[in-house]
PDB file of N, CA and C in Angstrom:
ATOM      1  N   UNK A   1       0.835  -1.176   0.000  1.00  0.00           N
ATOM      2  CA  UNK A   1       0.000   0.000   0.000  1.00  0.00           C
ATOM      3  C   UNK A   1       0.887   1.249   0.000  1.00  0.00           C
ATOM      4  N   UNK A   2       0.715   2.391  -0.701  1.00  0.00           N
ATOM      5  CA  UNK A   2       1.505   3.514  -0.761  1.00  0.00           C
ATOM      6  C   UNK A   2       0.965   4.196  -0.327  1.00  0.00           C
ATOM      7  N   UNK A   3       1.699   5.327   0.483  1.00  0.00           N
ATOM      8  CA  UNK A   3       1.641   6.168   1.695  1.00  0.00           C
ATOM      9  C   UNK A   3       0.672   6.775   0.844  1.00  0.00           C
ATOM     10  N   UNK A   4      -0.293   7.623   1.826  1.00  0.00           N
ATOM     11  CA  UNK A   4      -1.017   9.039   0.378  1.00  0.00           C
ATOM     12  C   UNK A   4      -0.894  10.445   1.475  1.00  0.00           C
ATOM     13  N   UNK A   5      -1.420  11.345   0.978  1.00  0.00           N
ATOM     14  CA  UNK A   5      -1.237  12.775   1.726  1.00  0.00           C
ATOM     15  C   UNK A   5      -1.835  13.021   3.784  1.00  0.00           C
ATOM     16  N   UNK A   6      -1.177  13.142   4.572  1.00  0.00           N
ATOM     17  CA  UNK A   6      -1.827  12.923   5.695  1.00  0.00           C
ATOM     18  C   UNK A   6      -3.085  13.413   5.487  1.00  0.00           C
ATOM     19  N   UNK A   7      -3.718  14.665   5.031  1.00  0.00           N
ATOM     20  CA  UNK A   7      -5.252  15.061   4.965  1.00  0.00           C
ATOM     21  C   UNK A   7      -6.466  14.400   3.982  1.00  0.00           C
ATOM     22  N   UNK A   8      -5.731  13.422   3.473  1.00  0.00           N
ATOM     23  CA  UNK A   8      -6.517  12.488   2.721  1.00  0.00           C
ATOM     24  C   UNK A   8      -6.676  11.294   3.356  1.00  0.00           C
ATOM     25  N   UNK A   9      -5.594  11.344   4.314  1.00  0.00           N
ATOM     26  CA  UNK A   9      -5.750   9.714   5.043  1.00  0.00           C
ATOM     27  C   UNK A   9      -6.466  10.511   6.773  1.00  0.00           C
ATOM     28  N   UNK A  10      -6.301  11.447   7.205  1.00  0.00           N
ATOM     29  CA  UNK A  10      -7.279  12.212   8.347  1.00  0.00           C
ATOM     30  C   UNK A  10      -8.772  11.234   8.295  1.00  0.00           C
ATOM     31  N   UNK A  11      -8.876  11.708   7.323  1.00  0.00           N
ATOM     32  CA  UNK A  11     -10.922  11.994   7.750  1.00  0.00           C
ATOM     33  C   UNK A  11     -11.157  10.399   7.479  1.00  0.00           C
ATOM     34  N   UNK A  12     -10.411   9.542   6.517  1.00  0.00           N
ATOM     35  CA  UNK A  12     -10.452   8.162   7.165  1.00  0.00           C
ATOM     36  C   UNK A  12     -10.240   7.347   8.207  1.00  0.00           C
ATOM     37  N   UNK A  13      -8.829   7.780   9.198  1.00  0.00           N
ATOM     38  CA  UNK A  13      -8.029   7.350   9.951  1.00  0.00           C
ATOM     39  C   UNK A  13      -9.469   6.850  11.419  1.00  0.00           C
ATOM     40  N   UNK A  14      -9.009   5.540  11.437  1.00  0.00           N
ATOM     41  CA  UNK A  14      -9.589   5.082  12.763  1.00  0.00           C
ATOM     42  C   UNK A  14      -9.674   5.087  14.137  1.00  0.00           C
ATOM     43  N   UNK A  15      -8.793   6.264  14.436  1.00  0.00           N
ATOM     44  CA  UNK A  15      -8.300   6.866  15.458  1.00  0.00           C
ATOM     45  C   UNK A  15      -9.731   7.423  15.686  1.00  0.00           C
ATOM     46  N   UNK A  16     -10.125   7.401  17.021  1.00  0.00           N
ATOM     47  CA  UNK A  16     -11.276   7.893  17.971  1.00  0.00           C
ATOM     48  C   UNK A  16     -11.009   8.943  18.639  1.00  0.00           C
ATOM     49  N   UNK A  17      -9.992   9.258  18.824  1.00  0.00           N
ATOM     50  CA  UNK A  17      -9.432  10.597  19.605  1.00  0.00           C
ATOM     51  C   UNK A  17      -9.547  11.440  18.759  1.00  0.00           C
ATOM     52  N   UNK A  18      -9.288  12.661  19.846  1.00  0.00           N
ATOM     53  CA  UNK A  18      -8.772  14.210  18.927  1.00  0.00           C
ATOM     54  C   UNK A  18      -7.713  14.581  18.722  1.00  0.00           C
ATOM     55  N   UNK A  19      -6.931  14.079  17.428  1.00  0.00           N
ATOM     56  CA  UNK A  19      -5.383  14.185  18.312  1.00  0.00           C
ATOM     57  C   UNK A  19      -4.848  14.554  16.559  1.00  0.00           C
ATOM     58  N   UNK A  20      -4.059  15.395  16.534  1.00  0.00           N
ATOM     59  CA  UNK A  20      -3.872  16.360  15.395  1.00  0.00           C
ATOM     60  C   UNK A  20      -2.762  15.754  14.892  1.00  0.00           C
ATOM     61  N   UNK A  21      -2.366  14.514  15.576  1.00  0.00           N
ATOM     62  CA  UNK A  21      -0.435  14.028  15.380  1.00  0.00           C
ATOM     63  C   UNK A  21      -0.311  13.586  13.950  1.00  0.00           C
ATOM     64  N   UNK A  22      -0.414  13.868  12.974  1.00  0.00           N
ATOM     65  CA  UNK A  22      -0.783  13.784  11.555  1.00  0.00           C
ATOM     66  C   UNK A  22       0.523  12.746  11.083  1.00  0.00           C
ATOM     67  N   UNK A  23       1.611  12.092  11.870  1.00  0.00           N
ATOM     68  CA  UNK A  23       2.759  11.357  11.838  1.00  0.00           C
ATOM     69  C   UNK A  23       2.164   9.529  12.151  1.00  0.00           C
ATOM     70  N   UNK A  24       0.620   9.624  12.929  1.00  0.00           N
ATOM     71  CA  UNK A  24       0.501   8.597  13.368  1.00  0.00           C
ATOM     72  C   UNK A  24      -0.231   7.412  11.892  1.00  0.00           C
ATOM     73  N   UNK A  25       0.492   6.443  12.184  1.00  0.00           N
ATOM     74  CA  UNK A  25       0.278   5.411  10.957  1.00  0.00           C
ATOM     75  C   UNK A  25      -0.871   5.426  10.116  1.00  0.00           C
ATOM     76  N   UNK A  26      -1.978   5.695  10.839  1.00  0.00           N
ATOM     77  CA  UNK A  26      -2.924   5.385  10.365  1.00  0.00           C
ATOM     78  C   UNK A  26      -3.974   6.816   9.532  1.00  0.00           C
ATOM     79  N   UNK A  27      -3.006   7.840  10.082  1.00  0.00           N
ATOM     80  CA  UNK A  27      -2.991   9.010   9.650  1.00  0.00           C
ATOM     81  C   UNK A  27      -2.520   9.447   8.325  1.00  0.00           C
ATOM     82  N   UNK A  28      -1.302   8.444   7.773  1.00  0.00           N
ATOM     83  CA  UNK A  28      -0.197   8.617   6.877  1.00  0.00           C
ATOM     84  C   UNK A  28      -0.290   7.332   5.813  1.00  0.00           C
ATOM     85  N   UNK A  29      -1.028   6.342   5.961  1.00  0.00           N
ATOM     86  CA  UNK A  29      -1.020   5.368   5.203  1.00  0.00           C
ATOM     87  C   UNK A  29      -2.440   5.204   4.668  1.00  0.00           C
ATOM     88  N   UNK A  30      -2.323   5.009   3.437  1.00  0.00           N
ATOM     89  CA  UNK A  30      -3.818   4.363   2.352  1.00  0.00           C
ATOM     90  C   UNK A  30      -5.084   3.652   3.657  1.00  0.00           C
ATOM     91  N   UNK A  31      -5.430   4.603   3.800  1.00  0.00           N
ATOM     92  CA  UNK A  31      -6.575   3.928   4.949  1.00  0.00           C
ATOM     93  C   UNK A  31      -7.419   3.158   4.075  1.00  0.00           C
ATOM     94  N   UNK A  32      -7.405   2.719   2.817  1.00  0.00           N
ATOM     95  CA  UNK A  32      -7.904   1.081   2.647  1.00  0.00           C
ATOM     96  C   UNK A  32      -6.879  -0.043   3.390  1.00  0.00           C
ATOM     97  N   UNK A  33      -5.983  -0.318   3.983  1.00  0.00           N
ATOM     98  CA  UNK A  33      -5.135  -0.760   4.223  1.00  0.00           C
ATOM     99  C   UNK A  33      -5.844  -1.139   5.620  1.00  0.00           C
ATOM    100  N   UNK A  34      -6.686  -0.414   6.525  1.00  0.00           N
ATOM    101  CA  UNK A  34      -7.033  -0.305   7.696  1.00  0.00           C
ATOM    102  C   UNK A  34      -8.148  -1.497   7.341  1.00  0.00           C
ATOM    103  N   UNK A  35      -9.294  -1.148   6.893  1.00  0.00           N
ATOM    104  CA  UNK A  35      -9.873  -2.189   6.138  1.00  0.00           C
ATOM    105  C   UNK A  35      -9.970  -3.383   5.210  1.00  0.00           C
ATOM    106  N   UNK A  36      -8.494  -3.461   4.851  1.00  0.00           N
ATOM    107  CA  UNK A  36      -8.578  -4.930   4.236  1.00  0.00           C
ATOM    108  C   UNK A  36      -9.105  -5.937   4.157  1.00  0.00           C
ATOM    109  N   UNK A  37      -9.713  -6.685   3.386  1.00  0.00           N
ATOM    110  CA  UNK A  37     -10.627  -8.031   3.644  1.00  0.00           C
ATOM    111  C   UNK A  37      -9.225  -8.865   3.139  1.00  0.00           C
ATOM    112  N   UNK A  38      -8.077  -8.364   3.039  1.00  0.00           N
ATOM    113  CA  UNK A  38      -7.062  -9.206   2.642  1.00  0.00           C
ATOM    114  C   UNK A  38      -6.024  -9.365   4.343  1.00  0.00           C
ATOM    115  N   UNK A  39      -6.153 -10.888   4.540  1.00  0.00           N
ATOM    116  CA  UNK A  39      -5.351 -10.859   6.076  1.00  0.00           C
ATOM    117  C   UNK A  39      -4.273 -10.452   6.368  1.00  0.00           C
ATOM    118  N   UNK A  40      -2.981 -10.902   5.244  1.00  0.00           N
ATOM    119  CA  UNK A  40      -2.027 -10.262   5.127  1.00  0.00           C
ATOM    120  C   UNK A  40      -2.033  -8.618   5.402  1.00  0.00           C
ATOM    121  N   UNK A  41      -2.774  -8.098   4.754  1.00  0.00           N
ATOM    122  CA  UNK A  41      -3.033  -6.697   4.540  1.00  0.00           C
ATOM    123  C   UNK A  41      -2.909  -6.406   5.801  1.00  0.00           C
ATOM    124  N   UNK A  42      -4.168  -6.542   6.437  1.00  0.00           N
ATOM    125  CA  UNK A  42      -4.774  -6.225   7.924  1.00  0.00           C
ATOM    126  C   UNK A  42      -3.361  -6.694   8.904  1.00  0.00           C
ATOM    127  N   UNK A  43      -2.890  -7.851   8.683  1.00  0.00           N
ATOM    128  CA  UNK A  43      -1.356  -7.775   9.525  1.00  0.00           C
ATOM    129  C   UNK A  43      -0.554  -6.913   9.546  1.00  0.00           C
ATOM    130  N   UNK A  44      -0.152  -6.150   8.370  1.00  0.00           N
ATOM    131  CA  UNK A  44       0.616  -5.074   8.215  1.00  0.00           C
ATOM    132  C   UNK A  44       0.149  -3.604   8.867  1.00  0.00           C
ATOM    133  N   UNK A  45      -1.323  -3.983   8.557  1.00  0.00           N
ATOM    134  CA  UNK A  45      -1.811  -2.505   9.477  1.00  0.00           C
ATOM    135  C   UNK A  45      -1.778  -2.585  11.052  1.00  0.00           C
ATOM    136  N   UNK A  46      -2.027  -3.980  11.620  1.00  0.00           N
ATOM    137  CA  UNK A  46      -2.001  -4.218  13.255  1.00  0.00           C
ATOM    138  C   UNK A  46      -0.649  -4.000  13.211  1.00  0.00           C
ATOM    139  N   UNK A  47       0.578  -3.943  12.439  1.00  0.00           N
ATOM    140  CA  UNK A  47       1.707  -4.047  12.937  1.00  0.00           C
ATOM    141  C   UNK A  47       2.728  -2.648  13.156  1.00  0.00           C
ATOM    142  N   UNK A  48       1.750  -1.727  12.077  1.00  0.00           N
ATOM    143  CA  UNK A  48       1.864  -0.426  12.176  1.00  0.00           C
ATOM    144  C   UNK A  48       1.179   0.626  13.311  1.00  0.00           C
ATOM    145  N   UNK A  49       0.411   0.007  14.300  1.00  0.00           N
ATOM    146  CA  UNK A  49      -0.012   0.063  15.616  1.00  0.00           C
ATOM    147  C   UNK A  49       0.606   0.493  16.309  1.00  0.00           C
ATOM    148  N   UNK A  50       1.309  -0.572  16.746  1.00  0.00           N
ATOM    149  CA  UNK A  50       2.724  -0.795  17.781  1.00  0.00           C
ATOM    150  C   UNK A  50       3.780   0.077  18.185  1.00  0.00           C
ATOM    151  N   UNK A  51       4.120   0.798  17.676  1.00  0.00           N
ATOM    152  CA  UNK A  51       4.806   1.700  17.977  1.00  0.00           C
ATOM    153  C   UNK A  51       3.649   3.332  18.361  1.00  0.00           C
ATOM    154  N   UNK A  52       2.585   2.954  18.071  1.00  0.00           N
ATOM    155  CA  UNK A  52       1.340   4.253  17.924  1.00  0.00           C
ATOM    156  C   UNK A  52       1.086   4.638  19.668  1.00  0.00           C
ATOM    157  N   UNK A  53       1.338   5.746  20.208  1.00  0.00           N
ATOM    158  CA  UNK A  53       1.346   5.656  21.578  1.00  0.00           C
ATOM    159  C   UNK A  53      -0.280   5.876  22.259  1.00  0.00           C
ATOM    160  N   UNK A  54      -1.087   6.108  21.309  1.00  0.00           N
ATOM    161  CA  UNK A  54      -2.659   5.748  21.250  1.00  0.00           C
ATOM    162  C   UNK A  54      -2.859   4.201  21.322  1.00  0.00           C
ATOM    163  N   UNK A  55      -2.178   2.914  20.926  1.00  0.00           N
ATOM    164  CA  UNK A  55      -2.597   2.038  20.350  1.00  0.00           C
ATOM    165  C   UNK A  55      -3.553   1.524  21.304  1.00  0.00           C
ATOM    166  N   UNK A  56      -3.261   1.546  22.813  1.00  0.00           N
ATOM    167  CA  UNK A  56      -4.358   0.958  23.937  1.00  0.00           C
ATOM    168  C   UNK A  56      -5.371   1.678  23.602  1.00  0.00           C
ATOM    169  N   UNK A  57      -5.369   3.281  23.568  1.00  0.00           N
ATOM    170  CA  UNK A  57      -6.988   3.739  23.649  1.00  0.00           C
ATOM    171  C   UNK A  57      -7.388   3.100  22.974  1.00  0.00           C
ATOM    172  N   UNK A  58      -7.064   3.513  20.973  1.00  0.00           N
ATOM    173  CA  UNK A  58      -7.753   2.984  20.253  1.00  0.00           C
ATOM    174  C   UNK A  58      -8.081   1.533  20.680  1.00  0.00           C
ATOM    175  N   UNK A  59      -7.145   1.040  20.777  1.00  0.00           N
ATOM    176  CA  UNK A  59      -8.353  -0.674  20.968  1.00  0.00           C
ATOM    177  C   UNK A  59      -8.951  -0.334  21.738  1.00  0.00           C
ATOM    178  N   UNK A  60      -9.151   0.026  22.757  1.00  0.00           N
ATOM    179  CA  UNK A  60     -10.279   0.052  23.924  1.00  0.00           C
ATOM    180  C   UNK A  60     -11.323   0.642  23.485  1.00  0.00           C
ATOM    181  N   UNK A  61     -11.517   1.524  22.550  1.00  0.00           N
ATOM    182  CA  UNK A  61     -12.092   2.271  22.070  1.00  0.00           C
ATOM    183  C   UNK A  61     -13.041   1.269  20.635  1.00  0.00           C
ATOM    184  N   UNK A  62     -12.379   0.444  20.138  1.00  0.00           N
ATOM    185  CA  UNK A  62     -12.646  -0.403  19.138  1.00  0.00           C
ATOM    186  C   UNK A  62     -13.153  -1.570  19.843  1.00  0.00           C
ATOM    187  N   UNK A  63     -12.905  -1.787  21.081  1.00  0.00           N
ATOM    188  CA  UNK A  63     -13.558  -2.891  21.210  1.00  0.00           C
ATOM    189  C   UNK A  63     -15.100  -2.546  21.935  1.00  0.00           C
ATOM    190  N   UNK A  64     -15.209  -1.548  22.244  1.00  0.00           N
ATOM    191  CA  UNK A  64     -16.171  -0.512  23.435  1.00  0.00           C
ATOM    192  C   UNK A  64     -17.272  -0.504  21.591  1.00  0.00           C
ATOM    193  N   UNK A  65     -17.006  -0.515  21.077  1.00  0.00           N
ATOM    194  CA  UNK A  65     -17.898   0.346  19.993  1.00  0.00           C
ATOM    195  C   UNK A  65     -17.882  -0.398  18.903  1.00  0.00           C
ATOM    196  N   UNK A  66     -17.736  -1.763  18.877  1.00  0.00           N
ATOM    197  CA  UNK A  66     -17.816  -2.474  17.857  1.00  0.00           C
ATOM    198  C   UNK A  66     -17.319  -2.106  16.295  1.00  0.00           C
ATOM    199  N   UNK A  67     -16.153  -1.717  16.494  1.00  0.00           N
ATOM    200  CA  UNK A  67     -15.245  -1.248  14.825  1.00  0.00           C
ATOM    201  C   UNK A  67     -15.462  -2.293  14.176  1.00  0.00           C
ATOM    202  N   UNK A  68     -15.050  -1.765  12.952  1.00  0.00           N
ATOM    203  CA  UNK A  68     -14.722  -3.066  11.875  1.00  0.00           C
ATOM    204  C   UNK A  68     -13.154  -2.615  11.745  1.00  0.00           C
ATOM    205  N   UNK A  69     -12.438  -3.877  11.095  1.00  0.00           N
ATOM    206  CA  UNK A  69     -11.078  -3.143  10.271  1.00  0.00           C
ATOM    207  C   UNK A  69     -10.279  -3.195  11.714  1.00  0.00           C
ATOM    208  N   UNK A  70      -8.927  -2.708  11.420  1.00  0.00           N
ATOM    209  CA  UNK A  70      -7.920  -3.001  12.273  1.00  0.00           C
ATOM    210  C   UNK A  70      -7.692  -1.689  13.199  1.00  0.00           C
ATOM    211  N   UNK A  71      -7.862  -1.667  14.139  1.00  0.00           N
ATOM    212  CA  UNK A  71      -7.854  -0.529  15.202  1.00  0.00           C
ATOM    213  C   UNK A  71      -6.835  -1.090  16.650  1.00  0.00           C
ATOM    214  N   UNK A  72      -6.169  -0.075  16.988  1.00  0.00           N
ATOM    215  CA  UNK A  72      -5.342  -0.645  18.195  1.00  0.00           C
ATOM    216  C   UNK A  72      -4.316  -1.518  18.050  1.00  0.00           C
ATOM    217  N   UNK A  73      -3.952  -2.194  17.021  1.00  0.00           N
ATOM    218  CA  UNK A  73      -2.894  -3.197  17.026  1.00  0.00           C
ATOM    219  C   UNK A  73      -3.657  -4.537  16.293  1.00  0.00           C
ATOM    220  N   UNK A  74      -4.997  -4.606  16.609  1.00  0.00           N
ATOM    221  CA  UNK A  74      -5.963  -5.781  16.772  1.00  0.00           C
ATOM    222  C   UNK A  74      -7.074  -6.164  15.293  1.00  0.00           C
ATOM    223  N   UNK A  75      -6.939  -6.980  14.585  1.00  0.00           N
ATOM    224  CA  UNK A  75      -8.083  -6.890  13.444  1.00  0.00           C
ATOM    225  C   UNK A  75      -9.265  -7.251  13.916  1.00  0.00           C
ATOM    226  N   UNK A  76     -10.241  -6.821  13.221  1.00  0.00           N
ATOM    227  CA  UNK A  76     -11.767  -7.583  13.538  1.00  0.00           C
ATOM    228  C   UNK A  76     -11.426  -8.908  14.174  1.00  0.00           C
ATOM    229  N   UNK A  77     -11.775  -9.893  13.613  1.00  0.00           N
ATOM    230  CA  UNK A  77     -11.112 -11.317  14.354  1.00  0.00           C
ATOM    231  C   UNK A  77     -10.599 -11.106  15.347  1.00  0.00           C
ATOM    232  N   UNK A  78      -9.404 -10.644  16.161  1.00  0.00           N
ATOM    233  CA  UNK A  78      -9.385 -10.665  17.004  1.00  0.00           C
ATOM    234  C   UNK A  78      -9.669 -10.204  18.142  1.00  0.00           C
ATOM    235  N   UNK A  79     -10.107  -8.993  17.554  1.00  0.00           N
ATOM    236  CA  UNK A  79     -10.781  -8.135  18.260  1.00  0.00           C
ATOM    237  C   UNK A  79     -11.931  -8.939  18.717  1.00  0.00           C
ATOM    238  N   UNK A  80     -13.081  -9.845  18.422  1.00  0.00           N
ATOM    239  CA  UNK A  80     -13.691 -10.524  18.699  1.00  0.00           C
ATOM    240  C   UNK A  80     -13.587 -11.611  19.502  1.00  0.00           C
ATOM    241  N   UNK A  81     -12.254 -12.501  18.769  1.00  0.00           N
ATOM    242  CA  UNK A  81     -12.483 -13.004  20.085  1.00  0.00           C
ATOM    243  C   UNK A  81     -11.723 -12.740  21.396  1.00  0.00           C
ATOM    244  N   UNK A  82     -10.988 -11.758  21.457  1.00  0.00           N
ATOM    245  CA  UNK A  82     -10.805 -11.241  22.893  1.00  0.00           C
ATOM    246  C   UNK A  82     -12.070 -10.683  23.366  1.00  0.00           C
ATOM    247  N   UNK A  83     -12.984 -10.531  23.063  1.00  0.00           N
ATOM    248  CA  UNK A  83     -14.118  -9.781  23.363  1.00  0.00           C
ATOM    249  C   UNK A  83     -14.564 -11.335  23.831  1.00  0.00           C
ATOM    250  N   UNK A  84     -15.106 -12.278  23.050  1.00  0.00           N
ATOM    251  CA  UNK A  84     -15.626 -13.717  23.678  1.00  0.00           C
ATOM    252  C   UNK A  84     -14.981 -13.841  24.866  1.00  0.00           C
ATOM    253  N   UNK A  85     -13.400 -13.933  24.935  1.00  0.00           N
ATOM    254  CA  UNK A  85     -13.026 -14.688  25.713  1.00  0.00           C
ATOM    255  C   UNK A  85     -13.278 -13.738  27.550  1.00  0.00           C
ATOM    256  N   UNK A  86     -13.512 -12.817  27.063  1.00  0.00           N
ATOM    257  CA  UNK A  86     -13.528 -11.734  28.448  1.00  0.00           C
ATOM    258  C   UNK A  86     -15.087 -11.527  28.598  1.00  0.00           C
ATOM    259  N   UNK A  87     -15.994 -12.219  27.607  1.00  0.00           N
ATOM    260  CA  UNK A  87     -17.480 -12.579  27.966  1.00  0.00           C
ATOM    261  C   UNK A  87     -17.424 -13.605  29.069  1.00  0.00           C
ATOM    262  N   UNK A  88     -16.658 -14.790  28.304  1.00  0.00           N
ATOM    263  CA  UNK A  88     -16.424 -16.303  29.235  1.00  0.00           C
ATOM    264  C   UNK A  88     -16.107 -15.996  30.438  1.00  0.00           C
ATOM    265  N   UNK A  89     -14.974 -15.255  30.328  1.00  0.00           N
ATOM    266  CA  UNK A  89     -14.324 -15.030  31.790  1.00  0.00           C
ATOM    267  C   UNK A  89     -14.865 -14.209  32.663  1.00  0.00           C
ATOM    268  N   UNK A  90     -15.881 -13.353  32.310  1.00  0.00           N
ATOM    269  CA  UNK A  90     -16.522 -12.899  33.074  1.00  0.00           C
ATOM    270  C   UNK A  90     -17.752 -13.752  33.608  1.00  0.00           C
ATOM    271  N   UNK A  91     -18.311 -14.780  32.890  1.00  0.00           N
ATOM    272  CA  UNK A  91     -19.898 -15.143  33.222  1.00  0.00           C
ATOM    273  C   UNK A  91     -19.036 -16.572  34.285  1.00  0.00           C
ATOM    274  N   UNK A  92     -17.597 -17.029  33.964  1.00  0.00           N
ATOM    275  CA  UNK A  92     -17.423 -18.368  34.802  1.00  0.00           C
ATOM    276  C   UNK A  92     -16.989 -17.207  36.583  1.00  0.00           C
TER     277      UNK A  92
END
């Protein structure tokens, strides 16, 4: 995926905050990339996370509000089932 202009990748970016840091990954990269139905894809975007010093909100934030697409470090999928597994662990 090739980088595109930060104000073209803004008003896509999956970031839930208010936060102007126009450097952060998801700010700066082809926000189809965030959405991939391709897994590979979506790996590369959870992996561009990681260094994001938001990456906890956003997941917390993605998992609080049912996102689609890769938010926090985490893709749909897993985002889900950490969500199951902290259903389980809460009802045992």
């Amino acid at each position: 995926m090739a980088a595109i202009t930060p104000g073209a990748a803004r008003a896509a970016s999956p970031l839930p905050l208010n936060v102007d840091d126009l450097t952060l990954p998801c700010r700066t990269t082809d926000p189809d990339l965030w959405n991939s139905p391709i897994h590979a894809e979506q790996l590369v975007a959870a992996d561009l996370c990681h260094d994001c010093p938001y990456m906890l909100a956003c997941r917390a934030w993605a998992r609080a509000t049912g996102q689609a697409g890769v938010c926090g470090g985490e893709t749909q999928a897993e985002r889900r089932r950490a969500l199951r597994a902290s259903a389980a662990g809460a009802a045992a």
